[in-house]
N, C-alpha and C. Protein backbone atom coordinates (compact mmCIF):
# COMPACT_ATOMS: atom_id res chain seq x y z
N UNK A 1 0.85 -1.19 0.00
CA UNK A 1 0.00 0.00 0.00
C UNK A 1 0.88 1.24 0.00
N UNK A 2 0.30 2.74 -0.68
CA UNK A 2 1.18 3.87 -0.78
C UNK A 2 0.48 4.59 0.43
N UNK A 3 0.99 4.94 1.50
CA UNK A 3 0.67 5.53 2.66
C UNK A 3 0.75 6.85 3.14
N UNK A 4 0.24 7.66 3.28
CA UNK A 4 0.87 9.42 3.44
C UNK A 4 0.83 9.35 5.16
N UNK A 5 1.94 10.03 5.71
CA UNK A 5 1.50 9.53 7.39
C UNK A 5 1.89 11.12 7.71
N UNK A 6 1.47 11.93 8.43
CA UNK A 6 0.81 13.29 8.60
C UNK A 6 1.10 13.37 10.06
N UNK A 7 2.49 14.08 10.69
CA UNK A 7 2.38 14.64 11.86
C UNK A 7 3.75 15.51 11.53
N UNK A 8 3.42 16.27 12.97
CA UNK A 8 4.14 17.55 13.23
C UNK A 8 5.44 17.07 14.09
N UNK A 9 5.52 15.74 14.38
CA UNK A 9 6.41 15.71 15.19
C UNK A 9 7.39 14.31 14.16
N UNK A 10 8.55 14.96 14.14
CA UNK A 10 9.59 14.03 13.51
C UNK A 10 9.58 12.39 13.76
N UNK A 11 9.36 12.43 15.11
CA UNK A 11 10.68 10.75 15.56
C UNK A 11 9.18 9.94 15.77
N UNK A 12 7.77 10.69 15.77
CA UNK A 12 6.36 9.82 15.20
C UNK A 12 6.65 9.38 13.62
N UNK A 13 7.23 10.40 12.85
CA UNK A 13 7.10 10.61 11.34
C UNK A 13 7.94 9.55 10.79
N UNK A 14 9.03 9.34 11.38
CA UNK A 14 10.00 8.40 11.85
C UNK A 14 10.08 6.99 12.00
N UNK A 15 8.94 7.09 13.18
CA UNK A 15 8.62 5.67 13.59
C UNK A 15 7.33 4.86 13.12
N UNK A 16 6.85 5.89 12.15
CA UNK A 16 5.58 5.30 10.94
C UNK A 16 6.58 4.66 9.93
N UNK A 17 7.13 5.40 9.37
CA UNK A 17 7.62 5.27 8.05
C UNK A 17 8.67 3.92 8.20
N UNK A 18 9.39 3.85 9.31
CA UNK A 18 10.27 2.81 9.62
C UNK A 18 9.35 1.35 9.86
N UNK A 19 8.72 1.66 10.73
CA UNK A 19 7.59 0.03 11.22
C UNK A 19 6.89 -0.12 9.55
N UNK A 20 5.84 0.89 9.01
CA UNK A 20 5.43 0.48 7.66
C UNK A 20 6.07 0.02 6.69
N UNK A 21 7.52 0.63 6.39
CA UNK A 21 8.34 0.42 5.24
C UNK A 21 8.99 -1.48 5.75
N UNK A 22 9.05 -1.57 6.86
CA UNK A 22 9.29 -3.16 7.80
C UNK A 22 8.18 -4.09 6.96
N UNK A 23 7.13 -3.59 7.11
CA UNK A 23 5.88 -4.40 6.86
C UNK A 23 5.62 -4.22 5.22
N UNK A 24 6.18 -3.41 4.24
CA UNK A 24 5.96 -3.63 3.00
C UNK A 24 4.95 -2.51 2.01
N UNK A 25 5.13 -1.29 2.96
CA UNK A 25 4.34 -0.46 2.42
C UNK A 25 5.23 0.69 2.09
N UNK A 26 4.90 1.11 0.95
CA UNK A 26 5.64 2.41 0.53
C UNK A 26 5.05 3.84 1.36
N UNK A 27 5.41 4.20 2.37
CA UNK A 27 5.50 5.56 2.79
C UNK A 27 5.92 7.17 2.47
N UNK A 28 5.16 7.96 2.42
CA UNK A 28 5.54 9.19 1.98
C UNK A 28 5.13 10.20 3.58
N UNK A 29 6.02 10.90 3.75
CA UNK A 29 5.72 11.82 4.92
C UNK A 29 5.28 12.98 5.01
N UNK A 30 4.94 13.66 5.34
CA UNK A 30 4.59 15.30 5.44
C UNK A 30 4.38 15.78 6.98
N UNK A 31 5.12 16.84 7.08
CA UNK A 31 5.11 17.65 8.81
C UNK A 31 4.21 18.66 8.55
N UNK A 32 3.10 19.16 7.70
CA UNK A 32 2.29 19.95 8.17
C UNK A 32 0.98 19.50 7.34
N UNK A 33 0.01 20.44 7.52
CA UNK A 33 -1.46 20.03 7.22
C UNK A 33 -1.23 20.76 5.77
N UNK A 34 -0.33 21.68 5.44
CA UNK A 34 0.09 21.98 4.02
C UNK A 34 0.51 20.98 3.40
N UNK A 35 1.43 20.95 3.84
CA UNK A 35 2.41 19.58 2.62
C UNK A 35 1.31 18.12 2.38
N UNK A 36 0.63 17.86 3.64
CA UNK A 36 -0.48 16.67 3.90
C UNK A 36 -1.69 17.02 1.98
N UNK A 37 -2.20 18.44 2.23
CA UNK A 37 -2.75 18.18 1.06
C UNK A 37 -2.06 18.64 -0.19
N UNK A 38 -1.38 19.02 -0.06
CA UNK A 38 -0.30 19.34 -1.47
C UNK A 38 -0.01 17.99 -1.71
N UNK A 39 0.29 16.94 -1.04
CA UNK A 39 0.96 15.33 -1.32
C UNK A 39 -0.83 14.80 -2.10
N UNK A 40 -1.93 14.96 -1.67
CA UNK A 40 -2.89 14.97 -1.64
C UNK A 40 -3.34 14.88 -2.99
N UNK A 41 -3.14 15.26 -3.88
CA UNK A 41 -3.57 16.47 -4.94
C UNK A 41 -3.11 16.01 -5.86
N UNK A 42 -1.56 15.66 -5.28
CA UNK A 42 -0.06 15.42 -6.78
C UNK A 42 -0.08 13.77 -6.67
N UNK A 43 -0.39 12.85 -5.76
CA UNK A 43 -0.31 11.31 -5.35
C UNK A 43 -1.93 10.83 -5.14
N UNK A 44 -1.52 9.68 -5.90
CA UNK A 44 -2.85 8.77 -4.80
C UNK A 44 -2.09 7.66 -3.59
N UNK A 45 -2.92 7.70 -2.93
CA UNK A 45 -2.56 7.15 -1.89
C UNK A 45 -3.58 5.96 -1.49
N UNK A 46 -3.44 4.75 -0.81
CA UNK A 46 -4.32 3.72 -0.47
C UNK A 46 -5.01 4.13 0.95
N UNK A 47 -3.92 4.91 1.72
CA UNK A 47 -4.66 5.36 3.11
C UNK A 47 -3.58 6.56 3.82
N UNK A 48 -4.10 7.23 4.59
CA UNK A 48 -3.42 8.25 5.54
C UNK A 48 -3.77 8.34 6.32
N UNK A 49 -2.24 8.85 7.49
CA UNK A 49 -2.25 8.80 8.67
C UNK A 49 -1.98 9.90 9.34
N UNK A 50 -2.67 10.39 10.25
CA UNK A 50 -3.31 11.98 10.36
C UNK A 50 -2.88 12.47 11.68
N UNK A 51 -2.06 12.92 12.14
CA UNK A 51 -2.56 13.83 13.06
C UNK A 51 -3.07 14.60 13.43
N UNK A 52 -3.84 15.19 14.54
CA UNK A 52 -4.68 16.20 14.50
C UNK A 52 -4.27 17.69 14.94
N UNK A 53 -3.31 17.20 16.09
CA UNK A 53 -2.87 18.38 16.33
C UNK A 53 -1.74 18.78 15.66
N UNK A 54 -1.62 20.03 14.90
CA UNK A 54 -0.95 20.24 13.96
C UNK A 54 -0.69 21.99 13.90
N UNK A 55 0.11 22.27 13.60
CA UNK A 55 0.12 24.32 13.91
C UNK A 55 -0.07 24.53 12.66
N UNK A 56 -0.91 25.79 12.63
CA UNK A 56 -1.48 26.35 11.29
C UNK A 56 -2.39 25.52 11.00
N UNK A 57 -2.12 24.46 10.16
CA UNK A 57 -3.63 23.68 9.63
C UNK A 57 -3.39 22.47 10.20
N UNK A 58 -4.62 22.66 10.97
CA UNK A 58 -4.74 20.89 11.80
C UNK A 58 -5.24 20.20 10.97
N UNK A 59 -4.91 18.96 11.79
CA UNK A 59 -5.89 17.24 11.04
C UNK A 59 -7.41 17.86 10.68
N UNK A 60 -8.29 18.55 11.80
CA UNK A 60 -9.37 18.81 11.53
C UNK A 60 -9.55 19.35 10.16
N UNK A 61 -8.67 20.50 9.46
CA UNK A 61 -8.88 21.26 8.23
C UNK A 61 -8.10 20.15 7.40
N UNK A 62 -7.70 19.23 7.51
CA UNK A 62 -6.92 19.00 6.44
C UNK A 62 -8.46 18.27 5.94
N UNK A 63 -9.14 17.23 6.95
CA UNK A 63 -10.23 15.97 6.61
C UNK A 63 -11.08 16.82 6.05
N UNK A 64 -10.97 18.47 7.10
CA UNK A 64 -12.58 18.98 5.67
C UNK A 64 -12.31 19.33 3.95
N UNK A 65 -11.02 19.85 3.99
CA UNK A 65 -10.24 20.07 3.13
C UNK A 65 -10.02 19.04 1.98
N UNK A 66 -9.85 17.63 2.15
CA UNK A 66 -9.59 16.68 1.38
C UNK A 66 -11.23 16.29 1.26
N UNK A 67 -12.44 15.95 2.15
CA UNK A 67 -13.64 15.90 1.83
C UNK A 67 -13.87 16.77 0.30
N UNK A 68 -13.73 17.71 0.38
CA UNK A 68 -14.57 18.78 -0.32
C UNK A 68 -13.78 18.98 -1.36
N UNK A 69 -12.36 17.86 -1.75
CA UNK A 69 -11.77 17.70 -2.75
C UNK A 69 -11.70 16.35 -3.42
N UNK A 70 -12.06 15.33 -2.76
CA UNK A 70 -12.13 14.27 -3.10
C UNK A 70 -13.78 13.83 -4.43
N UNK A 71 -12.76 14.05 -5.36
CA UNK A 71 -13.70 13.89 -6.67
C UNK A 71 -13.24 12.44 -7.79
N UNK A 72 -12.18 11.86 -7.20
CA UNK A 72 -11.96 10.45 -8.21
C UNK A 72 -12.09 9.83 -7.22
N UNK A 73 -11.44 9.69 -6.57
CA UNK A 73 -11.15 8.83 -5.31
C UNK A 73 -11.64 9.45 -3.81
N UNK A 74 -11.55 8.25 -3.44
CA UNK A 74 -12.10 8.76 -2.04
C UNK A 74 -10.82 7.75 -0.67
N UNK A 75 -9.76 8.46 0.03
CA UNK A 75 -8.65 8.24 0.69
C UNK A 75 -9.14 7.59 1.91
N UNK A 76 -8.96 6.19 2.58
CA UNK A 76 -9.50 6.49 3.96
C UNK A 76 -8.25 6.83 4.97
N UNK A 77 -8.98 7.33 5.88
CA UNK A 77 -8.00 8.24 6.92
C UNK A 77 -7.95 7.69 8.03
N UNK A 78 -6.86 7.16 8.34
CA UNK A 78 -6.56 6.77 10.03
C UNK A 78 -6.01 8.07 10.68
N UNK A 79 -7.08 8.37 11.80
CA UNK A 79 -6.75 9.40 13.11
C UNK A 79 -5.52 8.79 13.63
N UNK A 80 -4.42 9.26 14.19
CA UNK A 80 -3.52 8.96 15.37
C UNK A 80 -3.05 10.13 15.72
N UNK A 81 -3.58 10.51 16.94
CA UNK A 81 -3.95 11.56 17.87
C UNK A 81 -3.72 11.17 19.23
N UNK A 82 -3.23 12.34 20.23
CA UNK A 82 -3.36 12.21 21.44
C UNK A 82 -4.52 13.05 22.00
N UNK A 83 -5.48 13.29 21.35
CA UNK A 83 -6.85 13.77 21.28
C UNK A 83 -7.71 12.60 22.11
N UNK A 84 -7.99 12.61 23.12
CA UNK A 84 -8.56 11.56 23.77
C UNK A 84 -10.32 11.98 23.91
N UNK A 85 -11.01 13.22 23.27
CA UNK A 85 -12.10 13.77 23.57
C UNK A 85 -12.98 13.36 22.67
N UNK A 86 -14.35 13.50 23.37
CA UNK A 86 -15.28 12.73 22.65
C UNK A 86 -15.67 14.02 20.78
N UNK A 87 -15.24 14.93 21.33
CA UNK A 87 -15.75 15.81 20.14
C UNK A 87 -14.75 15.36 18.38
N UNK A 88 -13.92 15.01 19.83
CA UNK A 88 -12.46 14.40 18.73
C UNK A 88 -12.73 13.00 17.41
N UNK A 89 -13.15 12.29 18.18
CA UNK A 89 -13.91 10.86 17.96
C UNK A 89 -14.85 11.02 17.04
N UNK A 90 -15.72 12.15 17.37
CA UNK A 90 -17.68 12.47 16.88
C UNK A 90 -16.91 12.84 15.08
N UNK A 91 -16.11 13.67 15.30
CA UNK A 91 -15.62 14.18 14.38
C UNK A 91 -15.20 13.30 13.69
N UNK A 92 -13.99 12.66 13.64
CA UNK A 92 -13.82 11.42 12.82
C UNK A 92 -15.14 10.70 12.58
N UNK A 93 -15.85 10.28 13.22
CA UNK A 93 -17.30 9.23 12.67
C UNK A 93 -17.81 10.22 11.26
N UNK A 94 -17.92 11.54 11.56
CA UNK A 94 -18.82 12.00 10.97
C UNK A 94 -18.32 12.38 9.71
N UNK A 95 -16.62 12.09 10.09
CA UNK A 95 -15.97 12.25 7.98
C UNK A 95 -15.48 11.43 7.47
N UNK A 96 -16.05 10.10 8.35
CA UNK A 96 -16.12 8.92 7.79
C UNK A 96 -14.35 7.89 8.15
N UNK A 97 -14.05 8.41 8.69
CA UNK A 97 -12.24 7.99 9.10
C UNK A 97 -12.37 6.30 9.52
N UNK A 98 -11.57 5.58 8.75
CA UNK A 98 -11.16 4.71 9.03
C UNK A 98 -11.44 3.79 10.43
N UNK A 99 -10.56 4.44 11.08
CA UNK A 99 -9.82 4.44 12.80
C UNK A 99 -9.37 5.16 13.38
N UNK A 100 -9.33 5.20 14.65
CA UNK A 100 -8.97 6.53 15.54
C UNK A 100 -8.03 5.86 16.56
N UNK A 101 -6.88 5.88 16.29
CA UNK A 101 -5.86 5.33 17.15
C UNK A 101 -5.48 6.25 18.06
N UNK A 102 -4.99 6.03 19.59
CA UNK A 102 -4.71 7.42 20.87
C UNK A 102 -3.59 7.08 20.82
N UNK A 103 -2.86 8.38 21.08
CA UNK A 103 -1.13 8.03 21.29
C UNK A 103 -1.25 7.99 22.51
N UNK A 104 -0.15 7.25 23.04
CA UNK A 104 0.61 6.18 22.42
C UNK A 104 -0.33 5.12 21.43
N UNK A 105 0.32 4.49 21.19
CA UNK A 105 -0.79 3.39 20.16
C UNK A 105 -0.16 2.13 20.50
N UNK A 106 -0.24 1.04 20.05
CA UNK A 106 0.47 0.14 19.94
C UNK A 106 0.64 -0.45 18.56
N UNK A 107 1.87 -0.13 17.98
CA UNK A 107 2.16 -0.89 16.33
C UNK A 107 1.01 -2.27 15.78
N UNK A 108 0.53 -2.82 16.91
CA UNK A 108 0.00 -3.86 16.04
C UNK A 108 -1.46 -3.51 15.38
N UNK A 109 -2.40 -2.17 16.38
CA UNK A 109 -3.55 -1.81 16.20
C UNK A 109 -3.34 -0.84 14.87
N UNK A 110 -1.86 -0.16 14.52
CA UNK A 110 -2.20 0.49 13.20
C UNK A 110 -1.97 -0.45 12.31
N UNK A 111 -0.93 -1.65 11.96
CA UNK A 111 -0.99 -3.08 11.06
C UNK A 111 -2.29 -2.99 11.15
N UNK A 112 -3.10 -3.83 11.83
CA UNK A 112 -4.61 -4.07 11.89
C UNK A 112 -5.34 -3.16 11.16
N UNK A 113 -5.20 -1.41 11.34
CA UNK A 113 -6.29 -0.96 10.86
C UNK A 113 -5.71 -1.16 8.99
N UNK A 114 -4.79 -1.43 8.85
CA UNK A 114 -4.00 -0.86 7.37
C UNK A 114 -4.67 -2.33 6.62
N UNK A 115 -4.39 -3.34 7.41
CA UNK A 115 -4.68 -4.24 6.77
C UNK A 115 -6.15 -4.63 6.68
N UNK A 116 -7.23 -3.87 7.49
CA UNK A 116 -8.72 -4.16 7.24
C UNK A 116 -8.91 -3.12 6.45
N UNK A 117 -7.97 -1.88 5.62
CA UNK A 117 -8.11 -0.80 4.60
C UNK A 117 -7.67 -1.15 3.33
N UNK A 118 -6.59 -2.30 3.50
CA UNK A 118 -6.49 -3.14 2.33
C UNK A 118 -7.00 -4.05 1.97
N UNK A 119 -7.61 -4.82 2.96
CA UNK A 119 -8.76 -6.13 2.83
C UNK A 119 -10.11 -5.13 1.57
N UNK A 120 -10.25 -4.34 2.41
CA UNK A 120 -11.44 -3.79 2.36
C UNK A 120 -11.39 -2.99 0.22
N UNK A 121 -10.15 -2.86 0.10
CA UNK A 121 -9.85 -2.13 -1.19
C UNK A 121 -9.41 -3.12 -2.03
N UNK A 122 -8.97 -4.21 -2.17
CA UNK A 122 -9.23 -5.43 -2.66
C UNK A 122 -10.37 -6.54 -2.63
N UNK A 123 -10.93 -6.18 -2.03
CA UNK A 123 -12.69 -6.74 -2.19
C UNK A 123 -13.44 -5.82 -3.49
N UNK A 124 -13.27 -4.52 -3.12
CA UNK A 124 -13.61 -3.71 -3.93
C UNK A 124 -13.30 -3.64 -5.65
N UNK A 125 -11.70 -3.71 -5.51
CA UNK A 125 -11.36 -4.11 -6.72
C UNK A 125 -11.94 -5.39 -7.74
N UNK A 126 -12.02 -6.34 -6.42
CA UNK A 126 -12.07 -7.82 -7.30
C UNK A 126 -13.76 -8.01 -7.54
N UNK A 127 -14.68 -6.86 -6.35
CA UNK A 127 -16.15 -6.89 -7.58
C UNK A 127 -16.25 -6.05 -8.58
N UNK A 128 -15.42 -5.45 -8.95
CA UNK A 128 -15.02 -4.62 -10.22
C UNK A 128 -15.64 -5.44 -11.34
């Protein structure tokens, strides 16, 4: 899978790209909610990984942002946030996100969500 993984903090950005690229997925990074939809725009991607808290443009603007651009494709979005609030959560349900992982996380629950986003996009393909 081609993966975009979306935080503000390096040695997270780091430790996505290292555990995914382990497991067989091509990773692309971005440190702000700019570069997140500029990568957006110019790539397709199978899924992204979001942070929310973000300076200048958060996770929140990026999901309304890519909603209200998503015209071929449609990206699903894994939350991984230290956002533990219910408004946080409501929000993801309601733009349709994947999964909502809390930091810390544990590596095996984002495998899991990647691989029920690839299950799920190869089903799709093969009723094509």
């Amino acid at each position: 899978m081609r993966i975009l993984a979306v935080d503000d903090e390096e040695d997270t950005r780091r430790f996505l790209k290292d555990l995914l690229t382990q497991e067989g997925h091509e990773v692309v990074t971005a440190a702000t909610g700019l570069e997140a939809l500029a990568a957006v725009q110019i790539h397709r991607f199978d899924a992204v990984l979001l942070d929310l808290m973000m300076p200048e443009v958060d996770g929140f603007k990026v999901i309304r942002s890519m909603t209200d651009h998503w015209v071929n494709y449609r990206v699903p979005v894994v939350i991984i946030s230290c956002r533990r609030d219910a408004h946080s959560r409501s929000f993801a349900r309601i733009f349709g996100c994947a999964r909502y992982l809390e930091k810390p996380f544990k590596p095996e629950a984002l495998i899991e969500a990647l691989q029920e986003i690839d299950q799920g996009r190869q089903e799709t393909v093969a009723s094509r």
